[in-house]
PDB file of N, CA and C in Angstrom:
ATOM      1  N   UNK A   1    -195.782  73.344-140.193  1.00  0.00           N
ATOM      2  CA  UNK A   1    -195.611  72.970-138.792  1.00  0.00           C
ATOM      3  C   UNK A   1    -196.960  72.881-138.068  1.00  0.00           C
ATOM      4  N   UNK A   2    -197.959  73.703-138.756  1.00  0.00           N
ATOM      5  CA  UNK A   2    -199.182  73.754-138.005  1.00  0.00           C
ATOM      6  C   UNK A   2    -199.770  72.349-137.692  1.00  0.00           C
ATOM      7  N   UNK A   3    -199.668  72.136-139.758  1.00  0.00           N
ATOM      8  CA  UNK A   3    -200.383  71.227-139.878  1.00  0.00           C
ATOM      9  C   UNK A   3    -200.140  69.337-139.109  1.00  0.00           C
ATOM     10  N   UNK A   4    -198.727  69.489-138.716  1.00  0.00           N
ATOM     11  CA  UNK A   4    -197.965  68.110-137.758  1.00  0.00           C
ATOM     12  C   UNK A   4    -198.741  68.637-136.637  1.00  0.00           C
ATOM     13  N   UNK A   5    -198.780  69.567-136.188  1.00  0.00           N
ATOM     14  CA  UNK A   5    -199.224  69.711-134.500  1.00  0.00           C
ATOM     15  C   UNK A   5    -200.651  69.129-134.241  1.00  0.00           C
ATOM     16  N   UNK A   6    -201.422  69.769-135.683  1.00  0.00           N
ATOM     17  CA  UNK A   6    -202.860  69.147-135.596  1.00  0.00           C
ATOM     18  C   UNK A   6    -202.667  67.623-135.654  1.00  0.00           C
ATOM     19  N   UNK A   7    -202.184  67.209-136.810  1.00  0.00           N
ATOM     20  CA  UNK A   7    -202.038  65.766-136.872  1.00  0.00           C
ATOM     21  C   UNK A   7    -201.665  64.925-135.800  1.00  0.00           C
ATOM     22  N   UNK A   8    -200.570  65.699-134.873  1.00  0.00           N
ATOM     23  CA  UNK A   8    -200.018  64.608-133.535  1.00  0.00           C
ATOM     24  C   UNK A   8    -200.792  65.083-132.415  1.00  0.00           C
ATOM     25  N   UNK A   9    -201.982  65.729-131.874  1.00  0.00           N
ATOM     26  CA  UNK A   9    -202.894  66.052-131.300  1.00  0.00           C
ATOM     27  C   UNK A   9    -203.939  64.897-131.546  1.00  0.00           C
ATOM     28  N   UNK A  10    -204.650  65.200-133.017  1.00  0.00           N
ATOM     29  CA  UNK A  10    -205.931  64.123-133.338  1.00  0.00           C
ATOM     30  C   UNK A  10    -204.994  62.927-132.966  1.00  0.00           C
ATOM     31  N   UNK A  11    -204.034  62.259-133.648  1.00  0.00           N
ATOM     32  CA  UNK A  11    -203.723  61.111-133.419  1.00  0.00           C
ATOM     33  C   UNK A  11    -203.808  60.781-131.901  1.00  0.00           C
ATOM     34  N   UNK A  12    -203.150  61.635-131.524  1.00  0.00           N
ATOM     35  CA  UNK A  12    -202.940  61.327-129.916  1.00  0.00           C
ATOM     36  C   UNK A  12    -204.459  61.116-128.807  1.00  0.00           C
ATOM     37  N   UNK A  13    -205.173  62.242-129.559  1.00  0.00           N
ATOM     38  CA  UNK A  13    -206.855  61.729-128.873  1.00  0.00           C
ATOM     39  C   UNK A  13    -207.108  60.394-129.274  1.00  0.00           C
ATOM     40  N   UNK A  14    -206.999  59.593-130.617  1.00  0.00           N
ATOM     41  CA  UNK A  14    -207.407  58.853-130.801  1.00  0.00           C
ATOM     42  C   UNK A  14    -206.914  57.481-129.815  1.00  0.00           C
ATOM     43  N   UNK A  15    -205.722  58.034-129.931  1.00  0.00           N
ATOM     44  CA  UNK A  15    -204.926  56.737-129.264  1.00  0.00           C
ATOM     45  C   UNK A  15    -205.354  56.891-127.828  1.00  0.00           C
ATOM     46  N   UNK A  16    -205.562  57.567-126.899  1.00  0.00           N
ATOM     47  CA  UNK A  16    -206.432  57.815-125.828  1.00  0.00           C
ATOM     48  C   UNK A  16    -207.264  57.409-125.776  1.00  0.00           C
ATOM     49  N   UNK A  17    -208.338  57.657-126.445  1.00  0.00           N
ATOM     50  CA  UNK A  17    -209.986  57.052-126.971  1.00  0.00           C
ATOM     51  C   UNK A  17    -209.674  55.781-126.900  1.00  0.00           C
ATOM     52  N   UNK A  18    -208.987  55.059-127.855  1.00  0.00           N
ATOM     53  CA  UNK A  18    -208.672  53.596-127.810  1.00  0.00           C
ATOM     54  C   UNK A  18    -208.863  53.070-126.837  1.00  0.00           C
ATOM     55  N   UNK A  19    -207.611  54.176-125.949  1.00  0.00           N
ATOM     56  CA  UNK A  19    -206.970  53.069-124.598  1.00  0.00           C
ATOM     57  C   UNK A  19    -208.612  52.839-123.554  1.00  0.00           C
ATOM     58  N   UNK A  20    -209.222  54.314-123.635  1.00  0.00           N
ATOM     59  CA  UNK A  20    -210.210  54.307-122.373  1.00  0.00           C
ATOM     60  C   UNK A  20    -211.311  53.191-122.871  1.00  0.00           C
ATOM     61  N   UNK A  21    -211.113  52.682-123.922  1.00  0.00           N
ATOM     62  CA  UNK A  21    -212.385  51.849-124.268  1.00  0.00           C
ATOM     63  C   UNK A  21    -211.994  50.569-124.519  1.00  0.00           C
ATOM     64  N   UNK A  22    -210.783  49.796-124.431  1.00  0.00           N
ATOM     65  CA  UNK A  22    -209.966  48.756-123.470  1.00  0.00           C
ATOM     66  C   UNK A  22    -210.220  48.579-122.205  1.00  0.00           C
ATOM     67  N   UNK A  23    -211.119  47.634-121.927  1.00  0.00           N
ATOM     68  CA  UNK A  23    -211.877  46.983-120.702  1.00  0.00           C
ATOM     69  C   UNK A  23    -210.729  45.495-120.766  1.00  0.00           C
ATOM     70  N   UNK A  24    -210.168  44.901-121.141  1.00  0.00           N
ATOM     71  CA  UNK A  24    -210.124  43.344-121.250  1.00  0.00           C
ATOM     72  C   UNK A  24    -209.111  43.674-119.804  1.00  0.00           C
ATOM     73  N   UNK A  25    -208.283  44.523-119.696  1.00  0.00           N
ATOM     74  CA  UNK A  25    -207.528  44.131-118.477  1.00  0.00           C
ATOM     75  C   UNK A  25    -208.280  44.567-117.086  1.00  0.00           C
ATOM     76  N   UNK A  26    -209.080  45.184-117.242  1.00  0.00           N
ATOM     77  CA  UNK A  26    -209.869  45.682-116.066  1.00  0.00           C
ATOM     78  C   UNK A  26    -211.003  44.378-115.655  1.00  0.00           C
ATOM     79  N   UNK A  27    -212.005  44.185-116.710  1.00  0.00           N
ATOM     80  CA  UNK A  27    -212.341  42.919-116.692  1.00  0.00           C
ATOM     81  C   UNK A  27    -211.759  41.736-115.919  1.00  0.00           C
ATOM     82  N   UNK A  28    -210.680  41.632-116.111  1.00  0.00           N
ATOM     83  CA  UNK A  28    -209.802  40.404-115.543  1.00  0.00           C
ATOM     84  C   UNK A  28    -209.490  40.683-114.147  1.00  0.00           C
ATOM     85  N   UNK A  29    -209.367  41.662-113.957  1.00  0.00           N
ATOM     86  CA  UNK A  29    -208.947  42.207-112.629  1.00  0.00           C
ATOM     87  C   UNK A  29    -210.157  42.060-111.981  1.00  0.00           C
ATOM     88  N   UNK A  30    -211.428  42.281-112.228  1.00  0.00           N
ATOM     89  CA  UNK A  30    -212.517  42.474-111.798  1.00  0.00           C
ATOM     90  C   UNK A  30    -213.097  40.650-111.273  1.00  0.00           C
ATOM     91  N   UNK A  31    -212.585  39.804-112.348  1.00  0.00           N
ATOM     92  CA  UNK A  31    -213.080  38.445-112.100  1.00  0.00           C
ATOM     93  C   UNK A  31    -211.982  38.018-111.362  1.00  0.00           C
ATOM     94  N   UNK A  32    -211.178  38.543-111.047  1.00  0.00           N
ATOM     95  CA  UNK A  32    -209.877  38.107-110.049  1.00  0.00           C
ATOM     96  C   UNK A  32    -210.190  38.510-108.875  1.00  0.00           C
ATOM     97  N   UNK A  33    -210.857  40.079-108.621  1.00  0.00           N
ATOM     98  CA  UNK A  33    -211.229  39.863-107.158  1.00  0.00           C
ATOM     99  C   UNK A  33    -212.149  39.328-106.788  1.00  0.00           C
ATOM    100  N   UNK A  34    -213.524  39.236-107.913  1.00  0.00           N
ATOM    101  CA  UNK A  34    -214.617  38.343-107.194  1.00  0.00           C
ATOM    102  C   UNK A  34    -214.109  37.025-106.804  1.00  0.00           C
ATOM    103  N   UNK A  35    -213.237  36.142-107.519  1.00  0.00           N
ATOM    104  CA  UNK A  35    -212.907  34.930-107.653  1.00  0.00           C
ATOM    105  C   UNK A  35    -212.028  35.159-105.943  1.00  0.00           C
ATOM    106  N   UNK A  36    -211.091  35.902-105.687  1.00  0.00           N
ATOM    107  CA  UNK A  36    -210.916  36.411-104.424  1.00  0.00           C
ATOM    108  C   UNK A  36    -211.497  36.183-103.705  1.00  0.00           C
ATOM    109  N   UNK A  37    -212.726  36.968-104.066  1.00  0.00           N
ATOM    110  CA  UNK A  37    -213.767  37.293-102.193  1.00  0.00           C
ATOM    111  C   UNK A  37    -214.576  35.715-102.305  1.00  0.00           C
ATOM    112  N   UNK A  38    -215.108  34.962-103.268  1.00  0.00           N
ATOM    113  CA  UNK A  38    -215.624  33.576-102.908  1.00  0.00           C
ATOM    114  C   UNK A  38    -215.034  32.730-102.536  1.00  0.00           C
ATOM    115  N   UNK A  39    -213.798  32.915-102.463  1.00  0.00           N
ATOM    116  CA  UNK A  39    -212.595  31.635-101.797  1.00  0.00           C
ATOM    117  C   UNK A  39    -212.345  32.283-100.564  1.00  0.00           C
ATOM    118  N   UNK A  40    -212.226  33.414-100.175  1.00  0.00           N
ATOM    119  CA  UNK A  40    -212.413  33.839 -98.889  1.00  0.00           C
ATOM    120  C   UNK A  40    -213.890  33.508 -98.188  1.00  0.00           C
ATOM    121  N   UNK A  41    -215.206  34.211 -98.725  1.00  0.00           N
ATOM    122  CA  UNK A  41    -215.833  33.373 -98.080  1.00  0.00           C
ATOM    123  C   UNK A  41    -216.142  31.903 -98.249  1.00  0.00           C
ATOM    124  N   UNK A  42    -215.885  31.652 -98.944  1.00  0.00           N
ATOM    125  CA  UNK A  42    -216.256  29.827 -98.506  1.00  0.00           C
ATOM    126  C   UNK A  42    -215.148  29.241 -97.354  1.00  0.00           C
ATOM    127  N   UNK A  43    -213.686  29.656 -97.542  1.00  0.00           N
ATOM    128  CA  UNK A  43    -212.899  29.582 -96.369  1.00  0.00           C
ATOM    129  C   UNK A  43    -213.464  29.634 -94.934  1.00  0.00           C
ATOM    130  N   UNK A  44    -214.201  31.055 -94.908  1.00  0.00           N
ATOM    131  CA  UNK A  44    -215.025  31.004 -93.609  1.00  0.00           C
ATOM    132  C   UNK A  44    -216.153  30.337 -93.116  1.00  0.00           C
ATOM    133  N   UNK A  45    -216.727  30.199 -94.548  1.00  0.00           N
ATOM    134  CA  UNK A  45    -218.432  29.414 -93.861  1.00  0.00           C
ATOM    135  C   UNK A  45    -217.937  27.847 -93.829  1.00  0.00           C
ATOM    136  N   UNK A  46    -217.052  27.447 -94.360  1.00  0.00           N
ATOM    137  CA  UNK A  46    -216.534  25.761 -94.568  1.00  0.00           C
ATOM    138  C   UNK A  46    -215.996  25.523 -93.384  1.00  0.00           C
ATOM    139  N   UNK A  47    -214.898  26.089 -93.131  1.00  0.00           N
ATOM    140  CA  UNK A  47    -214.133  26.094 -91.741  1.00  0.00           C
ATOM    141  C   UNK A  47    -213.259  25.105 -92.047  1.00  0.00           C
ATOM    142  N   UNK A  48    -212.691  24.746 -90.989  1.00  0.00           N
ATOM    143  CA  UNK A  48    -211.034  23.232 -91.209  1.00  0.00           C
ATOM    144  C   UNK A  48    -212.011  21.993 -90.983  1.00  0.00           C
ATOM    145  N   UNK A  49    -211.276  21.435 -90.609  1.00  0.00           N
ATOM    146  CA  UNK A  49    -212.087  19.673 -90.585  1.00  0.00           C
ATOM    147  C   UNK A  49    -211.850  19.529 -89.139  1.00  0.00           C
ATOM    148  N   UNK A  50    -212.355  20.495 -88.334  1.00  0.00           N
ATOM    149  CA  UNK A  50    -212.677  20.504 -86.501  1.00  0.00           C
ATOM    150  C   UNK A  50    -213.968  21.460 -86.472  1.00  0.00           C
ATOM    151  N   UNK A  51    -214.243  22.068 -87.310  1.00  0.00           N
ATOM    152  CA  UNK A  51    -215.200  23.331 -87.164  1.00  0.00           C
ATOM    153  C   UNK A  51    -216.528  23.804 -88.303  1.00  0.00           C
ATOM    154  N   UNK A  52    -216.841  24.562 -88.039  1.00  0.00           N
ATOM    155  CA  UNK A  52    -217.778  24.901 -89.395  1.00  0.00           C
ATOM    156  C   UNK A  52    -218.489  23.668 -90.015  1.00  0.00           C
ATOM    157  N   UNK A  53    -219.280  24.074 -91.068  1.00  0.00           N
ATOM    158  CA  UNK A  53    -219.387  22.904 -92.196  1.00  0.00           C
ATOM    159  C   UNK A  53    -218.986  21.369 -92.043  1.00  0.00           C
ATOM    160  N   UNK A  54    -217.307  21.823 -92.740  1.00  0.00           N
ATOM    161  CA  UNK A  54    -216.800  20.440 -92.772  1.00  0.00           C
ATOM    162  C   UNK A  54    -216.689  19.711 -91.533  1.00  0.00           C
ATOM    163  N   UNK A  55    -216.308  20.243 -90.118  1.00  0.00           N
ATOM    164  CA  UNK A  55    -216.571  19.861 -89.123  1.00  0.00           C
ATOM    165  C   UNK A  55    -217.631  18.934 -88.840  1.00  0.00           C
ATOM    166  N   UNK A  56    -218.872  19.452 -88.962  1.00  0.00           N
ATOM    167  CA  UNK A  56    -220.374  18.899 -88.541  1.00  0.00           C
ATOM    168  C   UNK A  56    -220.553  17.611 -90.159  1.00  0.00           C
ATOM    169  N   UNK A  57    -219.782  18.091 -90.858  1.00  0.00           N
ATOM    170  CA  UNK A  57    -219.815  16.787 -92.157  1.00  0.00           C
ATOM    171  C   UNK A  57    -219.243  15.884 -91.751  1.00  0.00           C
ATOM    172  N   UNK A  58    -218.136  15.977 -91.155  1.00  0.00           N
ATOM    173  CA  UNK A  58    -217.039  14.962 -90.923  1.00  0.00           C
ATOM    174  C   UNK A  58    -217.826  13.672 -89.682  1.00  0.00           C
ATOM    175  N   UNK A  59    -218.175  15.223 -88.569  1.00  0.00           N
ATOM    176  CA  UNK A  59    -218.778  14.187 -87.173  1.00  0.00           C
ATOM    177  C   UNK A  59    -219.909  13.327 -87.701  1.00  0.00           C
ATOM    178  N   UNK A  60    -220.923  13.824 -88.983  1.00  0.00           N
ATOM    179  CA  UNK A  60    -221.759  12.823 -89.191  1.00  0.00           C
ATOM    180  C   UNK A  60    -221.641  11.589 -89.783  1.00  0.00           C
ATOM    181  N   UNK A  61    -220.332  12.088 -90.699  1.00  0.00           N
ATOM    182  CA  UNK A  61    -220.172  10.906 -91.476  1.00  0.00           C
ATOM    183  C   UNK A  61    -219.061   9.454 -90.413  1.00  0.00           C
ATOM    184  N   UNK A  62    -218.845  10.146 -89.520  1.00  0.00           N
ATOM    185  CA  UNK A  62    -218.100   9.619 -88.353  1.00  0.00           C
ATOM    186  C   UNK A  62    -219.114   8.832 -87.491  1.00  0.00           C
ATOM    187  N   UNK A  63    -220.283   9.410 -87.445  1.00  0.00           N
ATOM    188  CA  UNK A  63    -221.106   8.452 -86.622  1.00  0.00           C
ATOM    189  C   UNK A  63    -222.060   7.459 -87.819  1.00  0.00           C
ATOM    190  N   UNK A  64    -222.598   7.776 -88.820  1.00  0.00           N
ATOM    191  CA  UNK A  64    -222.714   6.840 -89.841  1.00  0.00           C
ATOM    192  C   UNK A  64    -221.984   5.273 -89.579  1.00  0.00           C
ATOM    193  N   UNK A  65    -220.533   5.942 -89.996  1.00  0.00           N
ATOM    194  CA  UNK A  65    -219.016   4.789 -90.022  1.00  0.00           C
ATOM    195  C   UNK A  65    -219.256   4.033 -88.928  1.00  0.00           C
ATOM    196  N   UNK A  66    -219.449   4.508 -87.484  1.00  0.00           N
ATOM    197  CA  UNK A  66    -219.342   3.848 -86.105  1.00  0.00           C
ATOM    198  C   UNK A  66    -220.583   2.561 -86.364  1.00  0.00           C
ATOM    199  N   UNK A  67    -222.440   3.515 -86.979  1.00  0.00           N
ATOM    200  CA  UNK A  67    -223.217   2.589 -86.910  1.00  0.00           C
ATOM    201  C   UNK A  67    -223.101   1.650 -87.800  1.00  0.00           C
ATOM    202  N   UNK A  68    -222.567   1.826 -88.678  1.00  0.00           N
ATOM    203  CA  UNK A  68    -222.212   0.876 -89.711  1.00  0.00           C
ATOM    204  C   UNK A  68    -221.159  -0.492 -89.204  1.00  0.00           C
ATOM    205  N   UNK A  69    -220.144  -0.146 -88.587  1.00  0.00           N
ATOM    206  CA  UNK A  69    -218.860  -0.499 -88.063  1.00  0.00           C
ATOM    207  C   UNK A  69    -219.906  -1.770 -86.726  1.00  0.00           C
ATOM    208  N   UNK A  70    -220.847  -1.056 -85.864  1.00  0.00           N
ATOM    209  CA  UNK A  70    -221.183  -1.579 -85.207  1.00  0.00           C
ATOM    210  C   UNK A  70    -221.815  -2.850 -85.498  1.00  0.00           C
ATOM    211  N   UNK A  71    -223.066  -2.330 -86.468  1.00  0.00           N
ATOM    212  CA  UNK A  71    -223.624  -3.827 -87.136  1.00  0.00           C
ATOM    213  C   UNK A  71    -222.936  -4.524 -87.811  1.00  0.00           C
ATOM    214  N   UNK A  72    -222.249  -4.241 -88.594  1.00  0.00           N
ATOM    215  CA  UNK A  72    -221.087  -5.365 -88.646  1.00  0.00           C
ATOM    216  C   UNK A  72    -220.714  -6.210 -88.303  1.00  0.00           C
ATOM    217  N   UNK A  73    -220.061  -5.604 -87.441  1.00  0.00           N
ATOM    218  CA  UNK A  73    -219.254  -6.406 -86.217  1.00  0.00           C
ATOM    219  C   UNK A  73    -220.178  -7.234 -85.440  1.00  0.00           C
ATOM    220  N   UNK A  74    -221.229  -6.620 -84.930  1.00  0.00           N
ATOM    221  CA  UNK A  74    -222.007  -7.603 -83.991  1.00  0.00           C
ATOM    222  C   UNK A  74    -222.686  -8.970 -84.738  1.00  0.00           C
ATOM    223  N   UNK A  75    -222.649  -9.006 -85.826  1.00  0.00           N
ATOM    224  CA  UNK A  75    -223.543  -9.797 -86.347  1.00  0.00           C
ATOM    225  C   UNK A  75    -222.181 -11.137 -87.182  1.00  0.00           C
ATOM    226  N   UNK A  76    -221.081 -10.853 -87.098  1.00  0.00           N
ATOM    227  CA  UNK A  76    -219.880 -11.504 -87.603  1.00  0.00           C
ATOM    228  C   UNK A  76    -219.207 -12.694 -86.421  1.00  0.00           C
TER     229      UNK A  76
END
């Protein structure tokens, strides 16, 4: 009887040992929240298509279109 108790003890450290040195799900978890926090911030520094970033992208490419639109037209 001794000798099962020792045996299901060591086994049981081992299988412990194992588990604590199994990173792959922690890992994943870990690139899941970074992947998280960069879609949050880019959310904020980008902004909607009135504000931020894309905002000031949109109005330029809006006045581009107009000068473009203008010579165009005037010369047709």
């Amino acid at each position: 009887m001794k000798n099962f108790a020792i045996k299901c003890h060591v086994n049981s450290m081992l299988h412990l040992e194992q588990f604590y040195k199994n990173q792959k799900g922690v890992t994943a978890i870990e690139y899941a929240l970074i992947a998280v926090a960069m879609a949050t911030l880019l959310a904020f520094i980008l902004g909607d298509q009135n504000s931020g970033f894309l905002g000031a992208l949109k109005e330029t490419f809006d006045k581009i279109a107009d000068a473009i639109k203008s010579v165009t037209i005037s010369k047709s």
